[in-house]
C-alpha atoms as a PDB file:
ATOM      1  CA  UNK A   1      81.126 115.533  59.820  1.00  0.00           C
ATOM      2  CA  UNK A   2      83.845 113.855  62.113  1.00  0.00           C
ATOM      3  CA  UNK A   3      86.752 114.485  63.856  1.00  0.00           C
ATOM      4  CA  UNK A   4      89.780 112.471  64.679  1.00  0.00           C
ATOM      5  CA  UNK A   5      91.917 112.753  68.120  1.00  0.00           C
ATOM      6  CA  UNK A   6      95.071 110.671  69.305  1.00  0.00           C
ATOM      7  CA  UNK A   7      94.591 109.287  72.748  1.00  0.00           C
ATOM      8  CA  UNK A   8      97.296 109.654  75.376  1.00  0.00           C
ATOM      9  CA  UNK A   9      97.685 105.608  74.717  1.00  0.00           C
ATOM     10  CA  UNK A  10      98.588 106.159  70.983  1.00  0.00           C
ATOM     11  CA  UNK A  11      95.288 105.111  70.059  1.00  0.00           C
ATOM     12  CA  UNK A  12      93.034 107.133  68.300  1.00  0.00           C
ATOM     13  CA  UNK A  13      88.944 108.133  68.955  1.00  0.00           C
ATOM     14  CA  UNK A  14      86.935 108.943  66.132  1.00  0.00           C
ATOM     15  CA  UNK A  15      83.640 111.411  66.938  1.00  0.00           C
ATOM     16  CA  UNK A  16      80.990 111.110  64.061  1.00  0.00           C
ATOM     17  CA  UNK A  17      78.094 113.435  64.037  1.00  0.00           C
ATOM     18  CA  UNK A  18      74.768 112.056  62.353  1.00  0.00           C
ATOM     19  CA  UNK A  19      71.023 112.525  62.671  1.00  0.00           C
ATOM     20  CA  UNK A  20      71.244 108.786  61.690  1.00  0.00           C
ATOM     21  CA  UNK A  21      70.210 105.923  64.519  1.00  0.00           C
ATOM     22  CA  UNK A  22      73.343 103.792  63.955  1.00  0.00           C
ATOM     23  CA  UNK A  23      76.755 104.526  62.450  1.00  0.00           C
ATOM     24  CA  UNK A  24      79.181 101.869  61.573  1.00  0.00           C
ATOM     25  CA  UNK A  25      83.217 102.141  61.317  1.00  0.00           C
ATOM     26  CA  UNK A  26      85.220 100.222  59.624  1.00  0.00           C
ATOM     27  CA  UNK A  27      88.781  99.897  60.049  1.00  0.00           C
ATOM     28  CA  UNK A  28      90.980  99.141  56.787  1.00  0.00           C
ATOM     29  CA  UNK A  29      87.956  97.782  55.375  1.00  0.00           C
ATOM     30  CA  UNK A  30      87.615  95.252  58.481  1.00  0.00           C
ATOM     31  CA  UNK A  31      83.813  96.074  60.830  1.00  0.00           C
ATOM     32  CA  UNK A  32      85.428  97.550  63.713  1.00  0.00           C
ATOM     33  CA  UNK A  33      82.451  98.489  65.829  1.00  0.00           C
ATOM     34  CA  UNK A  34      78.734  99.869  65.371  1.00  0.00           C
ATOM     35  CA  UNK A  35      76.862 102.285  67.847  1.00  0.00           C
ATOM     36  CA  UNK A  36      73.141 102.890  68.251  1.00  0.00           C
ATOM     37  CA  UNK A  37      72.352 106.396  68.931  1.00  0.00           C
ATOM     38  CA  UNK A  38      71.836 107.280  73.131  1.00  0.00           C
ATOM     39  CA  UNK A  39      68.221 109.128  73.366  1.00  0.00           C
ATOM     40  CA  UNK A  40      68.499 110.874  70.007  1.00  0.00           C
ATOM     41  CA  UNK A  41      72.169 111.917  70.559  1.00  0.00           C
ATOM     42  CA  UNK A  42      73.873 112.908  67.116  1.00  0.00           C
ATOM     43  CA  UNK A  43      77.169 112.361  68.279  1.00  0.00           C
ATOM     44  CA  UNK A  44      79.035 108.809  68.169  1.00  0.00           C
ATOM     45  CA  UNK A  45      82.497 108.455  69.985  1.00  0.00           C
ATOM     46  CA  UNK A  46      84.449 105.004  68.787  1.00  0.00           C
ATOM     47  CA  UNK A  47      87.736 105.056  70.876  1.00  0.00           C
ATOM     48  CA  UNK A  48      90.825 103.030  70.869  1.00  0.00           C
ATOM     49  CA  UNK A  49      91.463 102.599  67.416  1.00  0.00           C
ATOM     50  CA  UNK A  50      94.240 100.766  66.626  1.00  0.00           C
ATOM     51  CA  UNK A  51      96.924 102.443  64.183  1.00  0.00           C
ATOM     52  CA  UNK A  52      99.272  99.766  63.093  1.00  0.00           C
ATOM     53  CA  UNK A  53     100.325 101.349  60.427  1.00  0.00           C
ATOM     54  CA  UNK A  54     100.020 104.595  58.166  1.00  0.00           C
ATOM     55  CA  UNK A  55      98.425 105.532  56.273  1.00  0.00           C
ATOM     56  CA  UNK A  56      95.354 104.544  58.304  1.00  0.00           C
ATOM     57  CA  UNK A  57      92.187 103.897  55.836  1.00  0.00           C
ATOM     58  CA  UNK A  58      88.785 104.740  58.190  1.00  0.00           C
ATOM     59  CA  UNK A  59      85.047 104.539  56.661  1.00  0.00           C
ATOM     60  CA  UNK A  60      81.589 104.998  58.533  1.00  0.00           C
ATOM     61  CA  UNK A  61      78.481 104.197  57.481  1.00  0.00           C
ATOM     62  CA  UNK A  62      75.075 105.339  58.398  1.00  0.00           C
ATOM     63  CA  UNK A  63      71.945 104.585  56.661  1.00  0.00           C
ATOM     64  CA  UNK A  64      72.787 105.540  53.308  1.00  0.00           C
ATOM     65  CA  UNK A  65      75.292 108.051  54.116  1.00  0.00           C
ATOM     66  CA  UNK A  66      79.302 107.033  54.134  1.00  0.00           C
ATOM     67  CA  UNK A  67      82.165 109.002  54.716  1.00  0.00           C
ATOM     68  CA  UNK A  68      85.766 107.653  54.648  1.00  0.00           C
ATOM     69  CA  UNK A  69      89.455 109.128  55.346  1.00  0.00           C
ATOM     70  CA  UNK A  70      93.052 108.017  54.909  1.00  0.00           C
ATOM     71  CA  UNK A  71      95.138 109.318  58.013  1.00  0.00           C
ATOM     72  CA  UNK A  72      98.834 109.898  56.785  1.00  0.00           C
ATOM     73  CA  UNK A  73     100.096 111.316  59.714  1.00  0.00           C
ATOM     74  CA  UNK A  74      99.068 111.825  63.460  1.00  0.00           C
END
């Protein structure tokens, strides 16, 4: 589960939710950043995202688990 929010700076955050330790996001295929989970929080906030361009191609990964969405408009 995730959700997607523009920023006041254009940007966007991501939130993932996952019982997972890490997640990793991936930005039009390019490692973006990876979070380790805070005290066995399942929520994982990666903010300013850059959107050069739509559509905007997003994946996460956590242990075996992936999830991925194209962002056509914001």
């Amino acid at each position: 589960l995730s959700t997607l929010h523009r920023q006041k700076n254009g940007l966007v955050s991501l939130t993932i939710y996952s019982n997972q330790k890490k997640v990793v996001l991936y930005v039009e295929g390019v490692l973006f950043l990876f979070q380790s989970a805070a005290s066995g929080d399942p929520e994982f906030i990666f903010e300013d995202i850059p959107v050069a361009k739509l559509p905007l191609h997003l994946a996460a990964e956590a242990g075996n688990l992936s999830i991925s969405l194209t962002v056509t408009k914001l």
